[in-house]
N, C-alpha and C. Protein backbone atom coordinates (compact mmCIF):
# COMPACT_ATOMS: atom_id res chain seq x y z
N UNK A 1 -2.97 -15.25 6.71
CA UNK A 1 -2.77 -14.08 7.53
C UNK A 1 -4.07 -13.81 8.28
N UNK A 2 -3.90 -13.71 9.44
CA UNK A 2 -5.09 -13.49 10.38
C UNK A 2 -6.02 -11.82 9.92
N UNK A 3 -7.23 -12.03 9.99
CA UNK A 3 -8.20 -10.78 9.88
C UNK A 3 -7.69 -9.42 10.13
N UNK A 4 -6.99 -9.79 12.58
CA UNK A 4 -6.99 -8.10 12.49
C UNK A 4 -5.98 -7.56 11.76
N UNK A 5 -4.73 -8.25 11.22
CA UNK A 5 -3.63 -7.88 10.47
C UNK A 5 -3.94 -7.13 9.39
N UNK A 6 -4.83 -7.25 8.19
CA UNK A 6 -4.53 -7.09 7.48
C UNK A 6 -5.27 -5.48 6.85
N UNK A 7 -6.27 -5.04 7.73
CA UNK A 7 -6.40 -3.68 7.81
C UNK A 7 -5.11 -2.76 8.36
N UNK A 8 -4.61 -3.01 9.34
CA UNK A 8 -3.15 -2.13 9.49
C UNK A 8 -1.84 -2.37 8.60
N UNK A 9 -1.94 -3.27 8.39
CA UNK A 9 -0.87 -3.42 6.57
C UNK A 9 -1.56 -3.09 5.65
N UNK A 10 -2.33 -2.95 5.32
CA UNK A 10 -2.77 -1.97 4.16
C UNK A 10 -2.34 -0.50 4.22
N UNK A 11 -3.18 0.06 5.23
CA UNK A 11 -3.03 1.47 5.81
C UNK A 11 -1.41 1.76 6.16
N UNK A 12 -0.71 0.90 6.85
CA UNK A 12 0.31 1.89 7.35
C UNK A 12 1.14 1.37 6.10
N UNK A 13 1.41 0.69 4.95
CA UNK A 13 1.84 0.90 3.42
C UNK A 13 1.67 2.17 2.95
N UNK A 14 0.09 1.87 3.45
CA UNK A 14 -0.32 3.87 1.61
C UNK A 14 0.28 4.88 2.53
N UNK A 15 -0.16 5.20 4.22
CA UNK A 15 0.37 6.31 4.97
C UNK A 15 2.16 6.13 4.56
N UNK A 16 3.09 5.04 4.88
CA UNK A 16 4.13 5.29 4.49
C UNK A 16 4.31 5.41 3.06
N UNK A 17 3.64 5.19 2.11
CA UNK A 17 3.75 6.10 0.71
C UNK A 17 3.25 7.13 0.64
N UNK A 18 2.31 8.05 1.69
CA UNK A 18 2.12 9.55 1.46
C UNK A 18 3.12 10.36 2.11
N UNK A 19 3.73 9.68 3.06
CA UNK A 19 4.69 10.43 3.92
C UNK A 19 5.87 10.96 2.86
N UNK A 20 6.19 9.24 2.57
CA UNK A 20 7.60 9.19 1.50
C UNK A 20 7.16 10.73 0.49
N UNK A 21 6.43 10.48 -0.09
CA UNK A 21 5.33 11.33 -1.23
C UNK A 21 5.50 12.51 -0.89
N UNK A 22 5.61 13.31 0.54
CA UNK A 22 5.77 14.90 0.75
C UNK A 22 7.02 14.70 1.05
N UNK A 23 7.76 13.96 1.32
CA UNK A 23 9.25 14.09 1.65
C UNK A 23 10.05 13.98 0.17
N UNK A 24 9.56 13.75 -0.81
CA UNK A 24 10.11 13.60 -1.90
C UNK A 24 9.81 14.55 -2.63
N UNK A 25 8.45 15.53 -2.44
CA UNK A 25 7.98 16.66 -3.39
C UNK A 25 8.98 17.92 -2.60
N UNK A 26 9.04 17.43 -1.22
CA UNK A 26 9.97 18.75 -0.42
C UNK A 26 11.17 18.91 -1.04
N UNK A 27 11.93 17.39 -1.12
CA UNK A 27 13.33 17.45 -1.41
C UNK A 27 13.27 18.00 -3.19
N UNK A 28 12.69 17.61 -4.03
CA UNK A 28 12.76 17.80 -5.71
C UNK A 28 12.40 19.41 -5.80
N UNK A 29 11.49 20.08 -4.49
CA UNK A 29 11.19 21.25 -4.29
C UNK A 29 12.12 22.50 -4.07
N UNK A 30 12.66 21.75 -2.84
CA UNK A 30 13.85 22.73 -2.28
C UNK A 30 15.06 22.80 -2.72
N UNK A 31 15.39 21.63 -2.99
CA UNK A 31 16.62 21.62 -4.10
C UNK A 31 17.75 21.22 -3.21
N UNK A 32 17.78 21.62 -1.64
CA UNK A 32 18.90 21.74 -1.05
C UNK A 32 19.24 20.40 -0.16
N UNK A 33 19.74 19.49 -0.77
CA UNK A 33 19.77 17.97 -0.71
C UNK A 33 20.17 17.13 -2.00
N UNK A 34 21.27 16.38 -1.88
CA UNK A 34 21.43 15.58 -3.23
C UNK A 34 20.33 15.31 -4.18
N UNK A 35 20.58 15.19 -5.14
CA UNK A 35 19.40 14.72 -6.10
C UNK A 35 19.43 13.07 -5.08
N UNK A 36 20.28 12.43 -5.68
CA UNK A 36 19.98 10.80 -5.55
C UNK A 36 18.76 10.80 -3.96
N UNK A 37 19.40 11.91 -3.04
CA UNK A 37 18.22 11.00 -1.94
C UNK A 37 16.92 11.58 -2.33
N UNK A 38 16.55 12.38 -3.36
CA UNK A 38 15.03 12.64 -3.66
C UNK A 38 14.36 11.35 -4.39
N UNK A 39 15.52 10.50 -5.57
CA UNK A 39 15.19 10.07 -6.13
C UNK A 39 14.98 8.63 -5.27
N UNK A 40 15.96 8.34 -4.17
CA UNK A 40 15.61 7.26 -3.32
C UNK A 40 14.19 7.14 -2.41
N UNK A 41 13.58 8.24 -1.98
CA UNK A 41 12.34 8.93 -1.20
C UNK A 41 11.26 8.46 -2.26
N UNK A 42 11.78 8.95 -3.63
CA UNK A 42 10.51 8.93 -4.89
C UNK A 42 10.27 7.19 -4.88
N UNK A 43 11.34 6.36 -4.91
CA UNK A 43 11.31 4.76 -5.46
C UNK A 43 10.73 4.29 -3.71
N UNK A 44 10.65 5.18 -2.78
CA UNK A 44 10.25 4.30 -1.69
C UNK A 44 8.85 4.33 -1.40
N UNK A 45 8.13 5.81 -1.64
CA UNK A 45 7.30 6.52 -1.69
C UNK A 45 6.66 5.23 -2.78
N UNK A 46 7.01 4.94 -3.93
CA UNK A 46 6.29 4.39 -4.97
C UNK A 46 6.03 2.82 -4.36
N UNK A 47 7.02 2.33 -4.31
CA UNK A 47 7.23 1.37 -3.12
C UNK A 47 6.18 0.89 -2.40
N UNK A 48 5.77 1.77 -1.58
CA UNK A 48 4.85 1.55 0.13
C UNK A 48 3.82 1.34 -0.74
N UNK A 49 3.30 2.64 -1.87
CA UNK A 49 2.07 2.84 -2.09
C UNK A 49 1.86 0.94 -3.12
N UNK A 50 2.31 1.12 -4.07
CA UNK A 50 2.17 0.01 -4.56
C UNK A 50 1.83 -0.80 -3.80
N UNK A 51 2.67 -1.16 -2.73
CA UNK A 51 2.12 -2.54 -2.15
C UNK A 51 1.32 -2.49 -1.40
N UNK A 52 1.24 -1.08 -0.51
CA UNK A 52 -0.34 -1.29 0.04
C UNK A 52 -1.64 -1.17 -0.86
N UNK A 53 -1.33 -1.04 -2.09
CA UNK A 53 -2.06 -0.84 -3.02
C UNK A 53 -2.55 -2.22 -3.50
N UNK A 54 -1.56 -2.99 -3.83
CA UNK A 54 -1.27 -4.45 -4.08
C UNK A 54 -1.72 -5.62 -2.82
N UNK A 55 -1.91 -5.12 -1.69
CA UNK A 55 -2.61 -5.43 -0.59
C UNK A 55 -4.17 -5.67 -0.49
N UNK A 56 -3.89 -3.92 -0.57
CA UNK A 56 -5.74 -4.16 -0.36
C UNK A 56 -6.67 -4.54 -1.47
N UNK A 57 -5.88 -4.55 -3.02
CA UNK A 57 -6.69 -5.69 -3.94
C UNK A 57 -6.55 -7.11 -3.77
N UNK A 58 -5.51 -7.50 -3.29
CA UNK A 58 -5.75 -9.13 -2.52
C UNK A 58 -6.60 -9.29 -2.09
N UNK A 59 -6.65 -8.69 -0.34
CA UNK A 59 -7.55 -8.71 0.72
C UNK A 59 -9.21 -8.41 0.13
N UNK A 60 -9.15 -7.85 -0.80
CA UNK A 60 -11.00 -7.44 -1.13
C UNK A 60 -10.92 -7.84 -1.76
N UNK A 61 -10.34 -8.70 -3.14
CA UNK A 61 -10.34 -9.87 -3.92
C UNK A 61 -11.07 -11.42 -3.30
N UNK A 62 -10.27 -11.51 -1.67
CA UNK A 62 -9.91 -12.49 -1.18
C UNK A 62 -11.60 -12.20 -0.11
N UNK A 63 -11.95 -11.46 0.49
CA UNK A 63 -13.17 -11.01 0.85
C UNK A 63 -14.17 -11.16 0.12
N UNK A 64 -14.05 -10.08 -1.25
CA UNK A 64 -15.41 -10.92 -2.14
C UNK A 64 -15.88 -11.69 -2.92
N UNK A 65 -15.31 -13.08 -2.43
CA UNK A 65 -15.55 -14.49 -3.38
C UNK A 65 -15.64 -15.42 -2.35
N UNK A 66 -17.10 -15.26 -1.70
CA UNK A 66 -17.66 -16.18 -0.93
C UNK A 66 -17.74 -17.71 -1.18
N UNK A 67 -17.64 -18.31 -0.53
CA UNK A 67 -18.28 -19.84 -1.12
C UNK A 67 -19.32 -20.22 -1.66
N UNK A 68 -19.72 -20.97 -2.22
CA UNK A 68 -21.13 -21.09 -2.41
C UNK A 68 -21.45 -21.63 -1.36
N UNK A 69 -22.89 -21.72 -1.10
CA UNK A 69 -23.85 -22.59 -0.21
C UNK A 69 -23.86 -24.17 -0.89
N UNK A 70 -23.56 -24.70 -0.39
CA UNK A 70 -23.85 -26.05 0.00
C UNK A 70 -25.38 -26.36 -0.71
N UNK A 71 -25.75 -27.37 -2.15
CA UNK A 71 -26.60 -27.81 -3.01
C UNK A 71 -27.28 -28.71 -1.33
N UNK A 72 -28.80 -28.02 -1.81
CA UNK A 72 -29.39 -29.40 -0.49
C UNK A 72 -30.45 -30.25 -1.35
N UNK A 73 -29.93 -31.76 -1.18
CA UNK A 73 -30.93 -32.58 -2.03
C UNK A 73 -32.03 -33.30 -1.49
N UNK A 74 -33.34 -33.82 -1.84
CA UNK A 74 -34.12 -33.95 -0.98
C UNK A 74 -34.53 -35.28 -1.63
């Protein structure tokens, strides 16, 4: 996966798990809405975050394990 990619898939994951995240505290809040679509909002909400979560420990996994330098023999 190319560099500039993988800062905006991180981010727009967790933002779509904070969004999901107030749309799911509104609905379990207000009451006035099926249960099931709070509980669908809650598993999507968990969803985004996880994997942008699951993302950006790849990507900085994958960032901080440089190569070594090259042994120079003389």
């Amino acid at each position: 996966m190319s560099a500039h990619m993988k800062r905006p898939l991180v981010w727009l994951n967790l933002v779509n798990g904070g969004i999901f995240g107030i749309v799911t505290a509104m609905r379990f809040g207000f009451g006035d809405e099926p249960l099931w679509m709070a509980w669908f909002t809650l598993m999507a909400a968990v969803s985004f975050t996880a994997t942008g979560l699951g993302y950006l420990y790849r990507f900085r996994k994958q960032q901080g394990s440089p190569a070594a330098p090259p042994e120079q023999s003389e």
